[in-house]
N, C-alpha and C. Protein backbone atom coordinates (compact mmCIF):
# COMPACT_ATOMS: atom_id res chain seq x y z
N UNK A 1 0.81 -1.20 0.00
CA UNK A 1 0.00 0.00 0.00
C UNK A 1 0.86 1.26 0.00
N UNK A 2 1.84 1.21 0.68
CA UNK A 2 2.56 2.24 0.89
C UNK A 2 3.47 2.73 -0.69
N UNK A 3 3.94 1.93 -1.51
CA UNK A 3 4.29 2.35 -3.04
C UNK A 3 2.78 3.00 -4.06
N UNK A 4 1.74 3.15 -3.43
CA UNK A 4 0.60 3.62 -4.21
C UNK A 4 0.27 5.53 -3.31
N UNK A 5 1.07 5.07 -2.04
CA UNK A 5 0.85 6.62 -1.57
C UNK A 5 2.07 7.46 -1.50
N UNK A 6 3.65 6.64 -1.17
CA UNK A 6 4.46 7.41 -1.07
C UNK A 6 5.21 7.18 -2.41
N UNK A 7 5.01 8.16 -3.87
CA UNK A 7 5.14 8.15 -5.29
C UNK A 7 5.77 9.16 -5.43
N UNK A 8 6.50 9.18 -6.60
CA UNK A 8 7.32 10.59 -7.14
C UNK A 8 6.81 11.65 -6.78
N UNK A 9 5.39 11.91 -6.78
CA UNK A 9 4.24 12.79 -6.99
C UNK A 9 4.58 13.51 -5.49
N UNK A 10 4.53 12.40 -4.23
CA UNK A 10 4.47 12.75 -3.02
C UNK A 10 5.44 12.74 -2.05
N UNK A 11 6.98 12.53 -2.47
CA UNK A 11 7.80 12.14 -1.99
C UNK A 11 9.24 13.53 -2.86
N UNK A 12 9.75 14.44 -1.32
CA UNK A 12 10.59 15.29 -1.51
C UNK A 12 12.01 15.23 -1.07
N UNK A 13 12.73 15.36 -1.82
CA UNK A 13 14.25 15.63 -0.77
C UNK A 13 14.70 16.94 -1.15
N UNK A 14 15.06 17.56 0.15
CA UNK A 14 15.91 19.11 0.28
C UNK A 14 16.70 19.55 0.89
N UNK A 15 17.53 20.22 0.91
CA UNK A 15 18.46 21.06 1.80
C UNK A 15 17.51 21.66 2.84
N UNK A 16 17.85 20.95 4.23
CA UNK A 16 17.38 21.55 5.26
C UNK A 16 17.17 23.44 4.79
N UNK A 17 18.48 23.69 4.52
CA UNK A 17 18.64 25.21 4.94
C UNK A 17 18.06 26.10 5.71
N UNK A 18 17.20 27.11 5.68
CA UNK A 18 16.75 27.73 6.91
C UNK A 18 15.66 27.13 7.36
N UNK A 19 14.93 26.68 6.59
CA UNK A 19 13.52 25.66 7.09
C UNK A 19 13.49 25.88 8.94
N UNK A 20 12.33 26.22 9.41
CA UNK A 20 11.65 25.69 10.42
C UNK A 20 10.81 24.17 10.28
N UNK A 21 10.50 23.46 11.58
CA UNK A 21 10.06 22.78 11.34
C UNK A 21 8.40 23.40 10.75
N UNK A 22 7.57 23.88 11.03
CA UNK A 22 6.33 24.17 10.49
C UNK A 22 6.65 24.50 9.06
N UNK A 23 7.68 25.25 8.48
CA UNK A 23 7.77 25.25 6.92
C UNK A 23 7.91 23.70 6.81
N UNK A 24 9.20 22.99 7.08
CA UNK A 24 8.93 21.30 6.73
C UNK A 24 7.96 20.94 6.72
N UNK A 25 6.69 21.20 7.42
CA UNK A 25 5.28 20.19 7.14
C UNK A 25 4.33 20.73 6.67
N UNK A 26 4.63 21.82 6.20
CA UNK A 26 4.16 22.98 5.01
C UNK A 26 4.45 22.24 3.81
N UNK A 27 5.93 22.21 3.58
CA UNK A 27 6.33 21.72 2.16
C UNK A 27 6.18 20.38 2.16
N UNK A 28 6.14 19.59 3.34
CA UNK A 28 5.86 18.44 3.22
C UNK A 28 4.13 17.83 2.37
N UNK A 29 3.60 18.89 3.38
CA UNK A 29 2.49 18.79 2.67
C UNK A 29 1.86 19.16 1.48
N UNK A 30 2.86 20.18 0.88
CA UNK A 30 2.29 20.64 -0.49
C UNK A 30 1.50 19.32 -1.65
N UNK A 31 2.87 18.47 -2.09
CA UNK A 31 1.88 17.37 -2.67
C UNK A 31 0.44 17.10 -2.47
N UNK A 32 0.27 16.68 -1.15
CA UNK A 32 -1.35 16.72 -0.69
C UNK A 32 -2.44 17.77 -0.97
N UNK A 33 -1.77 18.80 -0.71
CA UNK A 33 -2.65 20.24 -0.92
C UNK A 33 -2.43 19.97 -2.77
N UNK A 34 -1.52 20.15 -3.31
CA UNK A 34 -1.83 20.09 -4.89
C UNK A 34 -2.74 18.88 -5.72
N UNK A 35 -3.00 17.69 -4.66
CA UNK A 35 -3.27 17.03 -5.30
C UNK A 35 -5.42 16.85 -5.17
N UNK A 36 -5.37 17.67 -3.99
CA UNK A 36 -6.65 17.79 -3.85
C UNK A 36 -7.03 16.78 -2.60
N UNK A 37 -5.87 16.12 -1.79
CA UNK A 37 -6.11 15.19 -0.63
C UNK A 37 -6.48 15.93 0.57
N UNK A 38 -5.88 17.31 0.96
CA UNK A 38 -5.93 17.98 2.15
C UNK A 38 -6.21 19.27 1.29
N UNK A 39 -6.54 20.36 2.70
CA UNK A 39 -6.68 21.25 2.51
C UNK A 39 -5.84 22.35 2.84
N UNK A 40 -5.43 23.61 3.09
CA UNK A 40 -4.37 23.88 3.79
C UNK A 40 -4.96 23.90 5.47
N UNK A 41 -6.23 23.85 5.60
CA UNK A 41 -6.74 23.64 6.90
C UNK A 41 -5.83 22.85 7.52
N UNK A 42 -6.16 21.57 6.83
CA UNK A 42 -5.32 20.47 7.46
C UNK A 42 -3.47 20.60 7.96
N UNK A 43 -2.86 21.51 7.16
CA UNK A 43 -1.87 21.80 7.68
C UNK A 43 -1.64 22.44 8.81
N UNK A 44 -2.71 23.81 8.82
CA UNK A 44 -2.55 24.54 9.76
C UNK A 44 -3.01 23.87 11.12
N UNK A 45 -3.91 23.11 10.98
CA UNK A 45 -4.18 22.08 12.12
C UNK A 45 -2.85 21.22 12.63
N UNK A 46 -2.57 20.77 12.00
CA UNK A 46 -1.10 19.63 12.24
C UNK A 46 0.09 20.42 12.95
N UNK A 47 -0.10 21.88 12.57
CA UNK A 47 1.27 22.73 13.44
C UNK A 47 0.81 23.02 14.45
N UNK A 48 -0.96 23.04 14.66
CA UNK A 48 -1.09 23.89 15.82
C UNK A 48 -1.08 22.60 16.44
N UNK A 49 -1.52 21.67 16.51
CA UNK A 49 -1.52 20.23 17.37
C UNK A 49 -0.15 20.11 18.06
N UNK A 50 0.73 20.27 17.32
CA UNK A 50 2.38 20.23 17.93
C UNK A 50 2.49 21.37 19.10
N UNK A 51 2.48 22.90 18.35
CA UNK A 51 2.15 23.57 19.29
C UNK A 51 1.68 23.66 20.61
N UNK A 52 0.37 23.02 20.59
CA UNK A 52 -0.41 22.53 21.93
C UNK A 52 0.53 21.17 22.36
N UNK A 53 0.49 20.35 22.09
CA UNK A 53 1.18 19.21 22.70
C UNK A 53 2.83 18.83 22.52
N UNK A 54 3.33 19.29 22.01
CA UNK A 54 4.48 19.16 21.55
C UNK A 54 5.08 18.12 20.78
N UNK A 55 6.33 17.66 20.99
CA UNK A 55 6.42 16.88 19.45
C UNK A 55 6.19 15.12 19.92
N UNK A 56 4.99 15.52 19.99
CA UNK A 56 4.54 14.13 20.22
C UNK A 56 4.24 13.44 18.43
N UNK A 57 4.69 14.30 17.60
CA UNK A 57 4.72 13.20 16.51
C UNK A 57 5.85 13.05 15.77
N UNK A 58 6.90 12.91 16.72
CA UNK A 58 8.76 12.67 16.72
C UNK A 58 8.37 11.06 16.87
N UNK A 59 8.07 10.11 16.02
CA UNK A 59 7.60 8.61 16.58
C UNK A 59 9.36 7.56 16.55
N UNK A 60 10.42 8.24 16.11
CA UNK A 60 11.33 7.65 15.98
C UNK A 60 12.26 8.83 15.81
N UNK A 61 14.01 7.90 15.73
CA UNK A 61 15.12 8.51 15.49
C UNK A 61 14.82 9.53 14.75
N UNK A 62 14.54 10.74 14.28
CA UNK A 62 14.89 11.50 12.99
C UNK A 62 13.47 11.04 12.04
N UNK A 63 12.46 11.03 12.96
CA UNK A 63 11.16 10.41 12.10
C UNK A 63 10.09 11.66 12.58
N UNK A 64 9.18 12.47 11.96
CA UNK A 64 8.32 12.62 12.33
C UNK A 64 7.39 12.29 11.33
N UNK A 65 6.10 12.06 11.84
CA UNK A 65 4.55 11.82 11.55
C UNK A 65 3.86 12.58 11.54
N UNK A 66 3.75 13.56 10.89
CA UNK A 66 2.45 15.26 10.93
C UNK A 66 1.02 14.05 10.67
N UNK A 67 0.19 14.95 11.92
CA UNK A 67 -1.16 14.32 10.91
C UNK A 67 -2.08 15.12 11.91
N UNK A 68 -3.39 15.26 11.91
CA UNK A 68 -4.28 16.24 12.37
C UNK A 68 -6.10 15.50 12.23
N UNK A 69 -6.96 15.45 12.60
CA UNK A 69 -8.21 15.11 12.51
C UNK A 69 -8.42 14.89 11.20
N UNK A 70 -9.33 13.78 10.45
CA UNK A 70 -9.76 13.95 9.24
C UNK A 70 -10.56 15.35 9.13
N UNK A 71 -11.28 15.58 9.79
CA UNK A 71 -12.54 16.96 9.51
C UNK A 71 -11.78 18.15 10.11
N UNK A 72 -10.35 17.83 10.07
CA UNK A 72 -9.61 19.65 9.84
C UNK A 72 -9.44 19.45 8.69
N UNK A 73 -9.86 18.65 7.52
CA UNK A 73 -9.46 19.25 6.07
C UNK A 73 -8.91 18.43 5.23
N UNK A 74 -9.17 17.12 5.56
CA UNK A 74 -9.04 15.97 4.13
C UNK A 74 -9.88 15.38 3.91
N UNK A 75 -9.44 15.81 2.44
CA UNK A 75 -10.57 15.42 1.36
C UNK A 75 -10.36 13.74 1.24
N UNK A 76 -8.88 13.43 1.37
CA UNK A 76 -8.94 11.83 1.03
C UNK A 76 -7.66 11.55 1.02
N UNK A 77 -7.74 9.98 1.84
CA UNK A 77 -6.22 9.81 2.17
C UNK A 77 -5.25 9.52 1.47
N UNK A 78 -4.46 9.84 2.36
CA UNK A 78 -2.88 10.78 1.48
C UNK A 78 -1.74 10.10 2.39
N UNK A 79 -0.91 10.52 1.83
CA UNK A 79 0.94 10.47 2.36
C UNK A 79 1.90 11.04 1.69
N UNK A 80 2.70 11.83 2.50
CA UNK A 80 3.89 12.56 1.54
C UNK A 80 5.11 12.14 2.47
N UNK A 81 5.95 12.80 1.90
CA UNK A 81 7.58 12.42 2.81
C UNK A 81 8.21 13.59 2.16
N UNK A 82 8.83 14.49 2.98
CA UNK A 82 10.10 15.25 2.87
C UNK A 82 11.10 14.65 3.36
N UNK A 83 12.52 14.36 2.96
CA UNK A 83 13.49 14.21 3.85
C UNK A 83 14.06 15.33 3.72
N UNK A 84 14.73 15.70 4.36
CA UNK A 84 15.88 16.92 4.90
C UNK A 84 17.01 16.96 5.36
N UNK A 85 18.10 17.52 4.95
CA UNK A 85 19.37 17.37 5.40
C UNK A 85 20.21 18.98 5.40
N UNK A 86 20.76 19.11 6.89
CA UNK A 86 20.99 18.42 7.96
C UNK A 86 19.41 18.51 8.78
N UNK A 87 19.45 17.77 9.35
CA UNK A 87 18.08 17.80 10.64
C UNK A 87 17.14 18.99 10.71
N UNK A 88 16.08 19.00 10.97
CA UNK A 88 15.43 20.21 11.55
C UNK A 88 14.80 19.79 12.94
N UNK A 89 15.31 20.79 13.96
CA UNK A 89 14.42 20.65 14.72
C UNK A 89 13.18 20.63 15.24
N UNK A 90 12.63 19.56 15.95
CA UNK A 90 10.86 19.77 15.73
C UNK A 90 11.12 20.44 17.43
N UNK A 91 10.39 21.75 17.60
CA UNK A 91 10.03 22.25 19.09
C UNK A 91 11.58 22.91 19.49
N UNK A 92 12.24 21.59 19.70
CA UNK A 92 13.40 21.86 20.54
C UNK A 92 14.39 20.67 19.97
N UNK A 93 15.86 21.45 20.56
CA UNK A 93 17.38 20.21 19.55
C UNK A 93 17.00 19.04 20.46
N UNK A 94 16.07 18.31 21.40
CA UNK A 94 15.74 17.03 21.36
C UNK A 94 15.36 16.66 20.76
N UNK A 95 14.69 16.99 19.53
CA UNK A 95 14.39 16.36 18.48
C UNK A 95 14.64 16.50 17.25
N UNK A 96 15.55 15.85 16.46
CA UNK A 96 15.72 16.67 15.36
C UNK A 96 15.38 15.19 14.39
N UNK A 97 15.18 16.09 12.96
CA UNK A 97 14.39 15.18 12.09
C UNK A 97 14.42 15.27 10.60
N UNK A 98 15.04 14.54 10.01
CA UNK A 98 15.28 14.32 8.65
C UNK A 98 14.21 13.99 7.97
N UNK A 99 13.41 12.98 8.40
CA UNK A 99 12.67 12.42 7.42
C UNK A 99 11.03 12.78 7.97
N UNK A 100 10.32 14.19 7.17
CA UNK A 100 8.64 14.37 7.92
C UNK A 100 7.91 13.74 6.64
N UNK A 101 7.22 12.74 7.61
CA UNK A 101 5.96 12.18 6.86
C UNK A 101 4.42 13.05 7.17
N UNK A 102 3.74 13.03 6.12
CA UNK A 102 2.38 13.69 6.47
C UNK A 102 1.48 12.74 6.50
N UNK A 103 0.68 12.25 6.99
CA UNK A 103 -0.24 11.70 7.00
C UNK A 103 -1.94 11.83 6.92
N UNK A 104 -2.62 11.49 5.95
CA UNK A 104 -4.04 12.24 5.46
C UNK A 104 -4.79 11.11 6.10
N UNK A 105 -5.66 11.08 7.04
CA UNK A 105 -6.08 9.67 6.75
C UNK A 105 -8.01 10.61 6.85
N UNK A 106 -8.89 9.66 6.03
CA UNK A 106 -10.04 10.22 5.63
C UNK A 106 -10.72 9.87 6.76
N UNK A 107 -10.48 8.92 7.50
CA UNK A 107 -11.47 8.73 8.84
C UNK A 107 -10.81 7.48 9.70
N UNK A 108 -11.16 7.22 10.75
CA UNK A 108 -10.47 6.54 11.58
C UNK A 108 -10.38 5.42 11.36
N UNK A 109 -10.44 4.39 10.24
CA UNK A 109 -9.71 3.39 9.79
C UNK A 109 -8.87 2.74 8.65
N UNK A 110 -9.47 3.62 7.53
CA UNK A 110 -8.53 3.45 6.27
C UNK A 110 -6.98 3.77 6.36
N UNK A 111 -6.56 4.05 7.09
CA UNK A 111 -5.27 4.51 6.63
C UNK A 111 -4.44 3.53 7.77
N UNK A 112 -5.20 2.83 8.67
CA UNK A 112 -4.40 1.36 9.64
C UNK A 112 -3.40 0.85 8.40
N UNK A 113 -4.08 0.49 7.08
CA UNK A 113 -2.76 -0.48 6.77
C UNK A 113 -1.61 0.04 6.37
N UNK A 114 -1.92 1.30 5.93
CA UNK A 114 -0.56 1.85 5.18
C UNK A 114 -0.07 2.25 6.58
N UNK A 115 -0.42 2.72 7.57
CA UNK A 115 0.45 2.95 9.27
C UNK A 115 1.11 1.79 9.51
N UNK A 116 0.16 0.76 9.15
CA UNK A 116 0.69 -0.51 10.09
C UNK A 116 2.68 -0.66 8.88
N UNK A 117 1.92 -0.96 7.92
CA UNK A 117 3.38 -0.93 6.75
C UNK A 117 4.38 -0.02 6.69
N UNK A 118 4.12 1.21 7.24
CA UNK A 118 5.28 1.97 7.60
C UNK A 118 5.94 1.85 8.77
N UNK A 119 5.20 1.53 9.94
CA UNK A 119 5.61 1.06 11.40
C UNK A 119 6.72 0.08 10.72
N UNK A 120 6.15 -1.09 10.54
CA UNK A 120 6.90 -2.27 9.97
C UNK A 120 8.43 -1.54 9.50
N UNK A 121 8.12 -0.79 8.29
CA UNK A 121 9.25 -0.35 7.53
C UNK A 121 9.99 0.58 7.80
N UNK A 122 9.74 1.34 9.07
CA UNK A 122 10.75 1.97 9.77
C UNK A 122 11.24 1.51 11.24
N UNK A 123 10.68 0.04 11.52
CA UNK A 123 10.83 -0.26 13.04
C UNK A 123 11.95 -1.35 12.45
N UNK A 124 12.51 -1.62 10.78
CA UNK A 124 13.47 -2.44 10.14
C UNK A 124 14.80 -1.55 10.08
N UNK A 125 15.69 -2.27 10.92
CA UNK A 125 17.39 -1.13 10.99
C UNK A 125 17.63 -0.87 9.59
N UNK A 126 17.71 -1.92 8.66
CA UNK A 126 18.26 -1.59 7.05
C UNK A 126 17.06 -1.11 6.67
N UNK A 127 16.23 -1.15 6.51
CA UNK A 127 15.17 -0.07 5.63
C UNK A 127 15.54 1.15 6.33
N UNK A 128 15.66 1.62 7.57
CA UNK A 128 15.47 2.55 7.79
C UNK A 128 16.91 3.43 7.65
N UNK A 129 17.74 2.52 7.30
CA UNK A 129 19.47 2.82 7.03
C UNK A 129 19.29 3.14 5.69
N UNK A 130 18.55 2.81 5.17
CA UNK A 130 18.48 2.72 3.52
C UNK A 130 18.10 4.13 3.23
N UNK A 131 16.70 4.72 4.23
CA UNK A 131 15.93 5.96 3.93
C UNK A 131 16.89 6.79 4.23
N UNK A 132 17.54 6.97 5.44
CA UNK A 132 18.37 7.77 5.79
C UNK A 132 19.37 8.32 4.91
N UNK A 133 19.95 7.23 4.86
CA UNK A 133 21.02 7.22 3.94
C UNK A 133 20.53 7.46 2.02
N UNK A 134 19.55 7.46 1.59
CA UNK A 134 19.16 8.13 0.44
C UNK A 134 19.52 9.16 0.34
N UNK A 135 19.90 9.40 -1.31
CA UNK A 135 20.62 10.79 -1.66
C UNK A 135 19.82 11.29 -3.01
N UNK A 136 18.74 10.37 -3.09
CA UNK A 136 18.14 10.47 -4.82
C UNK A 136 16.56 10.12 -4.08
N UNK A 137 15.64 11.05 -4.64
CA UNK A 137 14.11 10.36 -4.83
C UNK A 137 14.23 9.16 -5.15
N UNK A 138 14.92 8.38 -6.09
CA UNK A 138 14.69 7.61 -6.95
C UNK A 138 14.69 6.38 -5.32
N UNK A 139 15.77 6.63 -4.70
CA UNK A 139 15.98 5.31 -3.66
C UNK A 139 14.99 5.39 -3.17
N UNK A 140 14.55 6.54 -2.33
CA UNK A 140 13.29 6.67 -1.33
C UNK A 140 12.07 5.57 -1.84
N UNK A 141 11.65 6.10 -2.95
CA UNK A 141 10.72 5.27 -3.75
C UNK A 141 11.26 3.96 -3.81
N UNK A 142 12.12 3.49 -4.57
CA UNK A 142 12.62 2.42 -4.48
C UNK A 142 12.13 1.46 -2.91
N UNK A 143 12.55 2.00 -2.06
CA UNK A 143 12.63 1.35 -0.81
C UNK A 143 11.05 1.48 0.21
N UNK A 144 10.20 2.02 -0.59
CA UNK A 144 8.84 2.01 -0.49
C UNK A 144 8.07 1.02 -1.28
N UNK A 145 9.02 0.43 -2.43
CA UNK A 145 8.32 0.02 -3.39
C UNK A 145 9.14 -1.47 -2.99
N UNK A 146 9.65 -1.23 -2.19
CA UNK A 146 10.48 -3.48 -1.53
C UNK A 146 11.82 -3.33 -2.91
N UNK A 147 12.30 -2.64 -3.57
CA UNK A 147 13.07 -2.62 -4.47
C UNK A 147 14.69 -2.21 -3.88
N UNK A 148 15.63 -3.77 -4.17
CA UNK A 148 16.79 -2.97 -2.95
C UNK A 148 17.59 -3.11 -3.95
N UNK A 149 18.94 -1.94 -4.10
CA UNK A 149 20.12 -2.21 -5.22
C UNK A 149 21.01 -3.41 -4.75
């Protein structure tokens, strides 16, 4: 499931450079917003959620998970990925984070399997050595799609 959501289309790599984290899940989310999955509601929801709670969606090393209520503003579920280099911090330098995933999900169960398949595929040391270590879209995808050089 996860090679049908995380696609050329939805999947970014960039120079950290000045980026805040809220621009990262801005641009993270653009795909979604262009594609007609979210709204920018939905973004602005996902920063303020952090805001209020903090980076409770740091779910791993250099991993975050943006995601926000379906009825702040998706139209239909989605997934994007920015990676970033060097790190951005989410909140504070306890957390810093290369790789922000967005997550659209349309209501509280469609989007279990593609969660459950990314859990899987980032709770794996070499997949997740693999993402890290990507220097090309082309791998990212690749390694979403079970495709290893």
């Amino acid at each position: 499931m996860l090679e049908t959501l995380l696609t050329p289309a939805t999947i970014q790599m960039q120079p950290a450079g000045e980026l805040d984290w809220k621009e990262a899940i801005q641009l993270a989310a653009t795909p979604l917003i262009n594609a007609g999955n979210i709204e920018q509601s939905y973004v602005t929801a996902m920063i303020n959620v952090v805001q209020k709670n903090g980076p409770f969606i740091n779910i791993g090393p250099h991993i975050a998970l943006a995601h926000a209520r379906p009825e702040d503003g998706v139209r239909k579920m989605g997934m994007a990925l920015l990676k970033v280099a060097p790190a951005i911090n989410l909140v504070s330098a306890d957390h810093p984070i290369t790789l922000f995933f967005v997550l659209a999900a349309s209501d509280n169960e469609t989007h279990l399997a593609a969660l459950q398949e990314l859990a899987t595929k980032l709770q794996d040391r070499d997949s997740l050595a693999r993402l890290e270590q990507a220097t090309n879209r082309t791998q990212l995808i690749d390694e979403f799609k079970g495709v290893q050089a």
